[in-house]
N, C-alpha and C. Protein backbone atom coordinates (compact mmCIF):
# COMPACT_ATOMS: atom_id res chain seq x y z
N UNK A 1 -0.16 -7.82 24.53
CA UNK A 1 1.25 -7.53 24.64
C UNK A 1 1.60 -6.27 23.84
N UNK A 2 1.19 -6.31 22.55
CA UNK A 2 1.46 -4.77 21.96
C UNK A 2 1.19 -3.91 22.48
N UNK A 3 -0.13 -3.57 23.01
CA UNK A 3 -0.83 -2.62 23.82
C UNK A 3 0.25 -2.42 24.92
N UNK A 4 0.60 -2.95 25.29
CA UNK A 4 2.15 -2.87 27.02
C UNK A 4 3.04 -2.03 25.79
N UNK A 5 3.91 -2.51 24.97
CA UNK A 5 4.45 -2.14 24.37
C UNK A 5 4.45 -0.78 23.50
N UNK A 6 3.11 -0.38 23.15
CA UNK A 6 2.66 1.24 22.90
C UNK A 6 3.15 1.94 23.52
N UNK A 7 2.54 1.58 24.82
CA UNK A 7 1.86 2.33 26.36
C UNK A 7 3.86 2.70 26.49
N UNK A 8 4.38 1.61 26.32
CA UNK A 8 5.82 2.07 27.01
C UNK A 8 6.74 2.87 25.59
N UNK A 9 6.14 2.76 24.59
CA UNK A 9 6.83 3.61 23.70
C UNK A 9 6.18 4.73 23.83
N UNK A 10 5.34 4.82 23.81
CA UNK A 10 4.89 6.54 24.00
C UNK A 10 5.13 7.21 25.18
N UNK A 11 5.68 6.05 25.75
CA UNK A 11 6.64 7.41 27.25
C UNK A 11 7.75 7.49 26.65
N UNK A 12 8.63 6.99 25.86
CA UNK A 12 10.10 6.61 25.36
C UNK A 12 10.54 6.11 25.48
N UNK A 13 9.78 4.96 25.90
CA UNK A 13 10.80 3.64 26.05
C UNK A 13 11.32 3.40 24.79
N UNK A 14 12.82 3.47 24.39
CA UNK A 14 13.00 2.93 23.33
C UNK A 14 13.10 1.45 22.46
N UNK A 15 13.45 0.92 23.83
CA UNK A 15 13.84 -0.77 23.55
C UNK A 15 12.05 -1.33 23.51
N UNK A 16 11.35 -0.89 23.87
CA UNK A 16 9.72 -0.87 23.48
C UNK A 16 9.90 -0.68 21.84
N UNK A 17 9.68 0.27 22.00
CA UNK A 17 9.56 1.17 20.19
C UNK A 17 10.45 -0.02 19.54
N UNK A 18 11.74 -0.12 19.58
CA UNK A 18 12.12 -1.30 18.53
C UNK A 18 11.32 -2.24 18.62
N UNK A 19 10.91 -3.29 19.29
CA UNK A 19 10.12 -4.22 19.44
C UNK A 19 8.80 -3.70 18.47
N UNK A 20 8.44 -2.76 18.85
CA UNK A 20 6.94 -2.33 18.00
C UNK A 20 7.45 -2.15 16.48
N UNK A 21 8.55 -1.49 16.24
CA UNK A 21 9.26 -0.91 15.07
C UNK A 21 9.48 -2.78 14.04
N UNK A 22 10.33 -3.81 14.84
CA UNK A 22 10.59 -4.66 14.33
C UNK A 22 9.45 -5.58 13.76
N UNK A 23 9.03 -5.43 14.96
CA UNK A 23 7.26 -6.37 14.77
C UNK A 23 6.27 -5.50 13.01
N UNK A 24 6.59 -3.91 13.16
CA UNK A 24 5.30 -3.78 12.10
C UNK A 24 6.37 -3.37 11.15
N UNK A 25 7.66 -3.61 11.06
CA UNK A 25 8.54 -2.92 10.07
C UNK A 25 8.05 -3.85 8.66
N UNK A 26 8.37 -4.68 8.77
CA UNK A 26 8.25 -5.63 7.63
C UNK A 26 6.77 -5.88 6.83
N UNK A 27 5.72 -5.30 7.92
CA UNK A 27 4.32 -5.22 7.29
C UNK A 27 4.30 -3.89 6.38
N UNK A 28 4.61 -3.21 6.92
CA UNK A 28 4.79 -1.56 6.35
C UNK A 28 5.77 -1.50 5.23
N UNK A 29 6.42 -2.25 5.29
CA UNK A 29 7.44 -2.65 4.13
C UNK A 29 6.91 -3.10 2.89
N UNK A 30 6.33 -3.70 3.24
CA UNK A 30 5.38 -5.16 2.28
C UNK A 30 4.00 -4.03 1.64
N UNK A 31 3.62 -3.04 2.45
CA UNK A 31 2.25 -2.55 1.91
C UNK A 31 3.12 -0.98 0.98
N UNK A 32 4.42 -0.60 1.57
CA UNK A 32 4.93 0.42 0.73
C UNK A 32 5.31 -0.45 -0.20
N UNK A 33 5.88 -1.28 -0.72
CA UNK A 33 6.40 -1.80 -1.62
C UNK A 33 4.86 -1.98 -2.71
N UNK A 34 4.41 -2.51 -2.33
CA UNK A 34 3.19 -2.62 -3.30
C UNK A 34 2.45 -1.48 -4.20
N UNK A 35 2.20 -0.34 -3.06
CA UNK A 35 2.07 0.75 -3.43
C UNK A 35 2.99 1.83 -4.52
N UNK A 36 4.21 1.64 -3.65
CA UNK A 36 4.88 2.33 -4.51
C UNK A 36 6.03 1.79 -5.78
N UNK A 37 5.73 0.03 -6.28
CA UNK A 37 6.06 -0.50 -6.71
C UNK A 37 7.79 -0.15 -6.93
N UNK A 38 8.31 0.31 -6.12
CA UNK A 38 9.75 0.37 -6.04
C UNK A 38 10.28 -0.16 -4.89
N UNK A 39 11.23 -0.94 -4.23
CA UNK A 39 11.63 -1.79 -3.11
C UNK A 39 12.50 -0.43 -2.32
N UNK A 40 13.55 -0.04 -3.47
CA UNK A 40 14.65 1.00 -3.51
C UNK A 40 13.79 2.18 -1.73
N UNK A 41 12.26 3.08 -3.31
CA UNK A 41 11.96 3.94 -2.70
C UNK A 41 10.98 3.35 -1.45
N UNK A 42 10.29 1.97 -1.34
CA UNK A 42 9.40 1.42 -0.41
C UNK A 42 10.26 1.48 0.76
N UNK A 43 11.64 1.00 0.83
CA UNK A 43 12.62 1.26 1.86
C UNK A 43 12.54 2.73 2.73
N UNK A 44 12.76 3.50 1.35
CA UNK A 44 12.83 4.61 2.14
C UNK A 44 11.82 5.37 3.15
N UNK A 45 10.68 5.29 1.96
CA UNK A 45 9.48 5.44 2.92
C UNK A 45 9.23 5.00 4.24
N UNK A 46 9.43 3.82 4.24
CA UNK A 46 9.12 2.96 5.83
C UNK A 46 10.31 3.55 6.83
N UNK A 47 10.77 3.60 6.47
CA UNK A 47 12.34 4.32 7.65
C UNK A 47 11.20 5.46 7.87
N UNK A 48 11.62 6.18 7.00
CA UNK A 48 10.47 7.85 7.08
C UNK A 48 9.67 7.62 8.03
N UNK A 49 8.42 6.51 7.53
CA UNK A 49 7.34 6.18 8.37
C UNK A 49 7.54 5.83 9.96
N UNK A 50 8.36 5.03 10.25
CA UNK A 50 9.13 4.70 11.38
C UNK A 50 9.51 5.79 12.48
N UNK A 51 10.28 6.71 11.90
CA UNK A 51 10.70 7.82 12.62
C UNK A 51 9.37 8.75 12.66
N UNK A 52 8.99 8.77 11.68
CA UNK A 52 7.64 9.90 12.57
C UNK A 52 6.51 9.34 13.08
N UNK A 53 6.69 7.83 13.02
CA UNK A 53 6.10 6.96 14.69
C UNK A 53 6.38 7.80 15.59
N UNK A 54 7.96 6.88 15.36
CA UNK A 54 8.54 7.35 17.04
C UNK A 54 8.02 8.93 17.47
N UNK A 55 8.13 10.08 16.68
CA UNK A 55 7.88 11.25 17.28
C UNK A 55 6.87 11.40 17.30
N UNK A 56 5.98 11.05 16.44
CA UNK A 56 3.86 11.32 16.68
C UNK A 56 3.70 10.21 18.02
N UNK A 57 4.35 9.67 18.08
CA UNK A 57 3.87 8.43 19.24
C UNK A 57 3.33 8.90 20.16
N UNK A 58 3.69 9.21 20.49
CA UNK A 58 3.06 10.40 22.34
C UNK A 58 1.68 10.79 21.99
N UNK A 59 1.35 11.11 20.75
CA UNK A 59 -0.04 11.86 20.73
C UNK A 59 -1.08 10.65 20.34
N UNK A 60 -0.89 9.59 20.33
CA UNK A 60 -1.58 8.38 19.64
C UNK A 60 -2.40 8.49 20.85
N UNK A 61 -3.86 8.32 20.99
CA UNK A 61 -4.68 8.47 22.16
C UNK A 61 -5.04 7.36 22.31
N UNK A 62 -5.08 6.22 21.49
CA UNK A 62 -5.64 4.57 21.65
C UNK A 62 -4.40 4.22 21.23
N UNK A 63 -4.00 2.96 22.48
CA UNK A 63 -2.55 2.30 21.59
C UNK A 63 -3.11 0.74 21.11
N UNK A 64 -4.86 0.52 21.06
CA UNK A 64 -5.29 -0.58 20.25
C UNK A 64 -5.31 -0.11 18.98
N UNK A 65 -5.46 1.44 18.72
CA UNK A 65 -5.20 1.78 17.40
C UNK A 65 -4.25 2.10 16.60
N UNK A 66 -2.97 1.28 16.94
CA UNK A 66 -1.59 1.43 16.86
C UNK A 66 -1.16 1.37 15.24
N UNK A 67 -1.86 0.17 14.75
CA UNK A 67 -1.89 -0.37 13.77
C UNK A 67 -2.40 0.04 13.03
N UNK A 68 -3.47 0.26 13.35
CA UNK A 68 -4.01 1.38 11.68
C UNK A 68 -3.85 2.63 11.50
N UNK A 69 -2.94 3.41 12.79
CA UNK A 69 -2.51 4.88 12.98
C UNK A 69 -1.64 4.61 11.89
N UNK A 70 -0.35 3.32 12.14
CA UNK A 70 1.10 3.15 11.40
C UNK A 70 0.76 3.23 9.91
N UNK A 71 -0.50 2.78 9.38
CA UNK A 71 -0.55 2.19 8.13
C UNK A 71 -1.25 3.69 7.68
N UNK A 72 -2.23 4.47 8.45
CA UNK A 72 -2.24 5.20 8.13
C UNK A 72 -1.42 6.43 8.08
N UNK A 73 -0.39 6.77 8.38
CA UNK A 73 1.25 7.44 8.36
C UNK A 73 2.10 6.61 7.11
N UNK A 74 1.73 5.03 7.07
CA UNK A 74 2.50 5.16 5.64
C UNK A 74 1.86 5.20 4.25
N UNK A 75 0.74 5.40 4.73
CA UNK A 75 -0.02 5.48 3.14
C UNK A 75 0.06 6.61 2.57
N UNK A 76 0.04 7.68 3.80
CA UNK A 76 0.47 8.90 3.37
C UNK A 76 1.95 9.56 3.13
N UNK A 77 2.59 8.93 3.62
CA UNK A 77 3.84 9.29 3.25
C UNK A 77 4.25 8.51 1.73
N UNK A 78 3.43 7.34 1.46
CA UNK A 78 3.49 6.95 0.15
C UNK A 78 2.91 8.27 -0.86
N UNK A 79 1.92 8.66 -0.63
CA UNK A 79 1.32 9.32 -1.36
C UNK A 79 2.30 10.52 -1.79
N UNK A 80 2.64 11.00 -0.49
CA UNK A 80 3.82 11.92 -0.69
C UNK A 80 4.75 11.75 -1.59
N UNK A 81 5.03 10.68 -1.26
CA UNK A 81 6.47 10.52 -2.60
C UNK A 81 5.92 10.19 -3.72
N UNK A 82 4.71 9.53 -4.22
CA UNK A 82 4.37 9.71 -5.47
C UNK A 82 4.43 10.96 -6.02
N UNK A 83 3.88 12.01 -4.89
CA UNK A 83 3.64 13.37 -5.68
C UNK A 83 5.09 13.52 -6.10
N UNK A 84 5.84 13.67 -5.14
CA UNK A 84 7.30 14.22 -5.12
C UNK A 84 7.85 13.36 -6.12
N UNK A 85 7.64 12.49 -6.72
CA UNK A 85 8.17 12.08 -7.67
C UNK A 85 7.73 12.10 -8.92
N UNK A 86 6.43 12.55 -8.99
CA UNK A 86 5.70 12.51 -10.24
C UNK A 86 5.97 11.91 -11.03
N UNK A 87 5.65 10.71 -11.03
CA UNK A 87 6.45 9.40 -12.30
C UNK A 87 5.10 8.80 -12.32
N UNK A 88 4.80 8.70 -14.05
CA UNK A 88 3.71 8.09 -14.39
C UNK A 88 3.78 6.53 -14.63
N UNK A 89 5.29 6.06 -14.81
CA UNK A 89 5.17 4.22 -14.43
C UNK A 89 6.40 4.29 -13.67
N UNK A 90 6.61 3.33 -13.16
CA UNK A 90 7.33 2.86 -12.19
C UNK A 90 8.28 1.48 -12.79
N UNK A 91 9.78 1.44 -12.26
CA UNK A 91 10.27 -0.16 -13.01
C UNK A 91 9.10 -1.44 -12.36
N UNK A 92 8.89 -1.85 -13.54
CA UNK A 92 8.03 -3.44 -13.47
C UNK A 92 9.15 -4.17 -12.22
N UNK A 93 8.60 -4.92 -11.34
CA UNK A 93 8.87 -6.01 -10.46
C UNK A 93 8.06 -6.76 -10.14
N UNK A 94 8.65 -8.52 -9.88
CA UNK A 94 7.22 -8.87 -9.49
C UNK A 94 7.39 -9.39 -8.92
N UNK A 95 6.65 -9.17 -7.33
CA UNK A 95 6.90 -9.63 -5.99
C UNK A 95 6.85 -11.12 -6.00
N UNK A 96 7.18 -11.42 -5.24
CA UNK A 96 7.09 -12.33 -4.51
C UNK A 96 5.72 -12.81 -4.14
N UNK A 97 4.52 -13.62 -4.02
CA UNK A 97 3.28 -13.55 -3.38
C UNK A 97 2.66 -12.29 -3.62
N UNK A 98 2.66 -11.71 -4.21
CA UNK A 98 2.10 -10.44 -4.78
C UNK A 98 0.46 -10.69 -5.07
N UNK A 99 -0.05 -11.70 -5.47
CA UNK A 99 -0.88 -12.65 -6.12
C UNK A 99 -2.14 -12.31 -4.30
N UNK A 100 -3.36 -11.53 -4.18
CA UNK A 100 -4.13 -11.83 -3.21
C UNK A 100 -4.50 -13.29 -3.01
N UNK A 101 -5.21 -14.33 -4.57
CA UNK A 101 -5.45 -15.42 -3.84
C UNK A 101 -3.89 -16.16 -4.66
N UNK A 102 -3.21 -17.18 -3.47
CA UNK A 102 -2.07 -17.68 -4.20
C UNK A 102 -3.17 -18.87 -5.26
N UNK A 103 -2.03 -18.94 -6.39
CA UNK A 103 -2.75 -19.45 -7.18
C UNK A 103 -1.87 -19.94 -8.44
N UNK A 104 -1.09 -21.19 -8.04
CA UNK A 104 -0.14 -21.54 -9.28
C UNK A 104 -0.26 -21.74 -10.68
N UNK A 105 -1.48 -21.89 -11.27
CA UNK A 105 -1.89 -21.41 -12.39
C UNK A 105 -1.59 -19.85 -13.09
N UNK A 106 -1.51 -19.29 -11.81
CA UNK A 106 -1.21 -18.05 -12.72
C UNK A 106 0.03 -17.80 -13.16
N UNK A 107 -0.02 -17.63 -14.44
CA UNK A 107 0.99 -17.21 -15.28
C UNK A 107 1.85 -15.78 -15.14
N UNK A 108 2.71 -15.97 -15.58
CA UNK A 108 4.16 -14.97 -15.94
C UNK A 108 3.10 -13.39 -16.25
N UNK A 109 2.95 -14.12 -17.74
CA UNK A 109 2.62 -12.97 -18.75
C UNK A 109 0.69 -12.28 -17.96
N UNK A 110 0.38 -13.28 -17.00
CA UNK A 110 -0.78 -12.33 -16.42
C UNK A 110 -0.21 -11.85 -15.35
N UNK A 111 0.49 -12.13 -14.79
CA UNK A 111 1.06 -11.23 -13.78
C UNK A 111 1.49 -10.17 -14.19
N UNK A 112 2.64 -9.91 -15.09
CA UNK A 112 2.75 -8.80 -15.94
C UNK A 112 1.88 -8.02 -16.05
N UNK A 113 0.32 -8.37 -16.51
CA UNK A 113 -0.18 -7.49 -16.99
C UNK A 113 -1.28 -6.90 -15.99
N UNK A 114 -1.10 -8.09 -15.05
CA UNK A 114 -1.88 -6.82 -14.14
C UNK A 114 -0.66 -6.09 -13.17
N UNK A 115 0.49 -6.60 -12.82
CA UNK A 115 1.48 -4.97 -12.66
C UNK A 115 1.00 -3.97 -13.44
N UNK A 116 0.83 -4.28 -14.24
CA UNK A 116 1.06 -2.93 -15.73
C UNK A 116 -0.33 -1.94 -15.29
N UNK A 117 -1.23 -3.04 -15.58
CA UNK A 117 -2.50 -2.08 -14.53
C UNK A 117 -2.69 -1.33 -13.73
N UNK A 118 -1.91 -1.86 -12.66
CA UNK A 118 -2.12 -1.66 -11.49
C UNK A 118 -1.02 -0.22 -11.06
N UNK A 119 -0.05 -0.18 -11.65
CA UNK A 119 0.73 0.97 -12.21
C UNK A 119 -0.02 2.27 -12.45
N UNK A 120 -1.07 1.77 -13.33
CA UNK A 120 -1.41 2.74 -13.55
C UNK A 120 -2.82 3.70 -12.56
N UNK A 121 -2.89 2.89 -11.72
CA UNK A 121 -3.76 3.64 -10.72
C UNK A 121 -2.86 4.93 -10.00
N UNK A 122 -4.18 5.44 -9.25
CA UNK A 122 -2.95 6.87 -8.55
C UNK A 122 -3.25 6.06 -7.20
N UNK A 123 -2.01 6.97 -6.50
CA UNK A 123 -1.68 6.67 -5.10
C UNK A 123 -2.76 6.00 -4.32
N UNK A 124 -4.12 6.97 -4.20
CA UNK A 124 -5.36 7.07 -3.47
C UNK A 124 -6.31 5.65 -3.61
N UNK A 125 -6.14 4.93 -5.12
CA UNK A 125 -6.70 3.96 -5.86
C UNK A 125 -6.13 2.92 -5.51
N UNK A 126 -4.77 3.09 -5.44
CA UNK A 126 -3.65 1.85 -5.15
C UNK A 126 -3.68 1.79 -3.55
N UNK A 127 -3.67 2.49 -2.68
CA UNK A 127 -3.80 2.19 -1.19
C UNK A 127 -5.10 1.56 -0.80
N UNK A 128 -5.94 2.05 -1.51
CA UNK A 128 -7.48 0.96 -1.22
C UNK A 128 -7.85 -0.48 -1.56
N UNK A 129 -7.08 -0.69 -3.00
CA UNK A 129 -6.75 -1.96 -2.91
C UNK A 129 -6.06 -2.61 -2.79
N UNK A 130 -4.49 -2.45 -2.12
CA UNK A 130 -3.56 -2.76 -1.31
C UNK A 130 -4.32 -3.02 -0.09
N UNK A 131 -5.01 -1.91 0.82
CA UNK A 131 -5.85 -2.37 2.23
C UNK A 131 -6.73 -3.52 2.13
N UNK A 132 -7.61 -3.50 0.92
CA UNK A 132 -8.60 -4.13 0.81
C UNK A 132 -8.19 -5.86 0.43
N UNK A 133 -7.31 -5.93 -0.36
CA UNK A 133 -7.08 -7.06 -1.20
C UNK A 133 -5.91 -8.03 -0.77
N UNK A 134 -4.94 -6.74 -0.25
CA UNK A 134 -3.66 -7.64 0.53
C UNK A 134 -3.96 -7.69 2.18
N UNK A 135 -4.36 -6.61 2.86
CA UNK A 135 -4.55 -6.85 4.20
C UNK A 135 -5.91 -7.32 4.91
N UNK A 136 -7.05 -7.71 3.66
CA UNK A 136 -7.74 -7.87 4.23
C UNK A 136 -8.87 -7.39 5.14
N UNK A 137 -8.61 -5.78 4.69
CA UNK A 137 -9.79 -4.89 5.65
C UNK A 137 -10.77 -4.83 5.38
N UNK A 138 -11.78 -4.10 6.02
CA UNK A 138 -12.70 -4.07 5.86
C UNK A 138 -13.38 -2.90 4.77
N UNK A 139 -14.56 -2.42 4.62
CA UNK A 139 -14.33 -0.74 3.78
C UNK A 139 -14.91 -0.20 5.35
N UNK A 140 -15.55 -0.07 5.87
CA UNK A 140 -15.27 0.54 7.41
C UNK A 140 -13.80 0.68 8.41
N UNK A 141 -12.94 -0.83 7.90
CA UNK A 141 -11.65 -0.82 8.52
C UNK A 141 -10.49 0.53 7.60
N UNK A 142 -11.08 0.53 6.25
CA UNK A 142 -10.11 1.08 5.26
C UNK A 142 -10.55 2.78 5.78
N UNK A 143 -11.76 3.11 5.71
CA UNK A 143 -11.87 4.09 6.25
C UNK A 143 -11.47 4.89 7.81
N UNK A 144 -11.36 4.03 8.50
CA UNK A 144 -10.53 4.43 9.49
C UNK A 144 -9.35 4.76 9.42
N UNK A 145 -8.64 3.68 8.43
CA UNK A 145 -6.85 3.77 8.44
C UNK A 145 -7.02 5.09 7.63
N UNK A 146 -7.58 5.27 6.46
CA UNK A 146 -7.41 6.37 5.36
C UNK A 146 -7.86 7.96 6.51
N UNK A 147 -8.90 7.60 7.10
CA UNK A 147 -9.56 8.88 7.62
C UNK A 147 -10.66 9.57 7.11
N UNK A 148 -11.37 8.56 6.11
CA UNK A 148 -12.41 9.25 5.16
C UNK A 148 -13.56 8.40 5.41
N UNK A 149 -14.82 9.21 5.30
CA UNK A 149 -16.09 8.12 4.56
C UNK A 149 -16.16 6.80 4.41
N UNK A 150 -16.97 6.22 4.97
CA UNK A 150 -16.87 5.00 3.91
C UNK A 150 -17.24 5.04 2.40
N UNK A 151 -18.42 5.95 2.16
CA UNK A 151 -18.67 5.89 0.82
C UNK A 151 -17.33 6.24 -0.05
N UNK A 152 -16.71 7.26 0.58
CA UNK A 152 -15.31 7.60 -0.17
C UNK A 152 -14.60 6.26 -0.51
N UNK A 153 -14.18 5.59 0.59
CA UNK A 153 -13.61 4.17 0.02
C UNK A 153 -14.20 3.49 -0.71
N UNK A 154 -15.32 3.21 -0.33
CA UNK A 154 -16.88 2.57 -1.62
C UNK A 154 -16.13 3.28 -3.12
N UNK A 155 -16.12 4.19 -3.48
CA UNK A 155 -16.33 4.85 -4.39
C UNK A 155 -14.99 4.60 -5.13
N UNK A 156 -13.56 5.23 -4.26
CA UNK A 156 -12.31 5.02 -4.62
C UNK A 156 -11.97 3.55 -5.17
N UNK A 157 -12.20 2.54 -3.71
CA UNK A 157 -12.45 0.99 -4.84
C UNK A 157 -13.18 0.54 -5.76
N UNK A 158 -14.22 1.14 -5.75
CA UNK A 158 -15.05 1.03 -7.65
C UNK A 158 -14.30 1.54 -8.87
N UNK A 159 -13.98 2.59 -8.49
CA UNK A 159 -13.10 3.03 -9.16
C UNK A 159 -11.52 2.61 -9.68
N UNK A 160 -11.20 2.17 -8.64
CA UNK A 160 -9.74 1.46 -9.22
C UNK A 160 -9.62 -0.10 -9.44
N UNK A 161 -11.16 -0.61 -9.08
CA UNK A 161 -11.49 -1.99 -9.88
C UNK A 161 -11.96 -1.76 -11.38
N UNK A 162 -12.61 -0.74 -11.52
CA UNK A 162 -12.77 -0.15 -12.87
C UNK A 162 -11.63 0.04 -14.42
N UNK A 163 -11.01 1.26 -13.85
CA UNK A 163 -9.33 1.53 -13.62
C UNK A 163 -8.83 0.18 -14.86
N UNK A 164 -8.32 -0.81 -13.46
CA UNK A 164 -7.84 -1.79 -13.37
C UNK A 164 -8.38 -2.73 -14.57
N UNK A 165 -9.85 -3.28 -14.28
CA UNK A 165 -10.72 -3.53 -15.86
C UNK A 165 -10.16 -3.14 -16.90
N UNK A 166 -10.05 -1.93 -17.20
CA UNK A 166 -9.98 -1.02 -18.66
C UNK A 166 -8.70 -1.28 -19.12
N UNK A 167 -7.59 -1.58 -18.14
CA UNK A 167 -6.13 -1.46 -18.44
C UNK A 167 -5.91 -2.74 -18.63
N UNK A 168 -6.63 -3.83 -18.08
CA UNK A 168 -6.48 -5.36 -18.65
C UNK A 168 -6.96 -5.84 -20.13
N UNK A 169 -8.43 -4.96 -20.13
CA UNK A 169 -9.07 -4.85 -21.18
C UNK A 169 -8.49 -4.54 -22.62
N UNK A 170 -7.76 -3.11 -22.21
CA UNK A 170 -6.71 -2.20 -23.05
C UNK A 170 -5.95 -3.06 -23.93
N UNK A 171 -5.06 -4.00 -22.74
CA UNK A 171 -4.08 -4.64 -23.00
C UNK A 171 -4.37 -6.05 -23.60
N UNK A 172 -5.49 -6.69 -23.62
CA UNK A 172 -6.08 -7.65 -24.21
C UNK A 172 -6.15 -7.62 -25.85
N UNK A 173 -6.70 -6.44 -26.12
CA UNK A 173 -6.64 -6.07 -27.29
C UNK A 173 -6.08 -5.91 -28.54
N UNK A 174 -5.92 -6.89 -29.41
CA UNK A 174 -5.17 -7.06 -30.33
C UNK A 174 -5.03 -5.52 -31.26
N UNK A 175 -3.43 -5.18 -31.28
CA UNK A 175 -3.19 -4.10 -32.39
C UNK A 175 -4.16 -3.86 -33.60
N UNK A 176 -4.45 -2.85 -34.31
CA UNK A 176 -5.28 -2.70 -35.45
C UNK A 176 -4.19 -2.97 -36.57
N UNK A 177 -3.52 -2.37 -36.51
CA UNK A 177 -2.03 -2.25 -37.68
C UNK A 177 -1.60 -3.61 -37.88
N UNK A 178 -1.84 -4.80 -37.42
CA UNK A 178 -0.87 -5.84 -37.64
C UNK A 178 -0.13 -6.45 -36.46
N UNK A 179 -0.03 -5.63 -35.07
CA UNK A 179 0.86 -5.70 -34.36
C UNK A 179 2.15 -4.59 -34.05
N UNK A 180 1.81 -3.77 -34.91
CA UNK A 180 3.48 -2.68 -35.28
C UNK A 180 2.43 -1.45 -34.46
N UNK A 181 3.37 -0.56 -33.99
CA UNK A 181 2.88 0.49 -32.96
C UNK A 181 2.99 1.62 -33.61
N UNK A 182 2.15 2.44 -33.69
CA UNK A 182 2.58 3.95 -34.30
C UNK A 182 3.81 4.47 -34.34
């Protein structure tokens, strides 16, 4: 059924395109939000993303590859606004199911602290394990959506499981001073 639904948005069908728009809006929503840990700017992005669907649409040459074209248009337009915003943390929020395995044991104060982590990855680090961890891809699937290597993804997710380590690690670490901060 999507595939019908491509096929008729990329002639212009518009009442198509909403249907496609409504159906992946809320996924694209859910993977900017993560990424760009702001709801505010995740909003904006996905509109963004949305509209330069609709106009790249026509050139999409597989409409089975609909889905990882979209995700790949918003990862990059995430990336974009990181640059454009150059902000080294972001306001703390904490989603909803945010959690890859759900898991009611987990606590407040570890959730916290892996936001805090996870903050601190860059754009490139944070879209690989957003693909990998929330959607479930593959590192062959991630490389398609991204457009790179697999070893590149290999490498980028070592790296921001690493990252991620050091900043839990960091934060584990009891003060030297007593507790009081420079």
């Amino acid at each position: 059924m999507e595939r019908n639904l491509v096929e008729r948005a990329k002639r212009g069908d518009r009442k198509a395109f909403g249907h496609l728009a409504a159906a992946a809006g809320d996924r694209l929503y859910a993977i900017a939000q993560r990424i760009l840990r702001d709801p505010d700017i995740a909003g904006d992005v996905t509109q963004q993303t949305l509209v330069k669907i609709w106009r790249e649409l026509p050139r999409l040459r597989d409409a089975e590859r609909f889905d990882g074209w979209s995700y790949r248009l918003l990862v990059n337009a995430c990336n974009d606004e990181m640059r454009r915003q150059r902000r080294q943390r972001s306001h703390l929020q904490l989603l909803e199911h945010d959690s890859p395995i759900p898991d009611p044991a987990l606590s407040v104060a570890d959730r916290d602290q892996l936001d805090r982590g996870f903050e601190r990855l860059s754009a490139d680090h944070r879209s690989v394990v957003i693909l990998q961890y929330y959607l479930d891809y593959s590192l062959s699937e991630i490389a398609a959506v991204l457009d790179l290597p697999v070893g590149t993804v290999r490498s980028r997710l070592h790296y921001a499981k690493r990252a991620l380590r050091s900043a839990l690690e960091a934060d584990a670490r009891p003060a030297l001073d007593g507790g009081r901060s420079a």
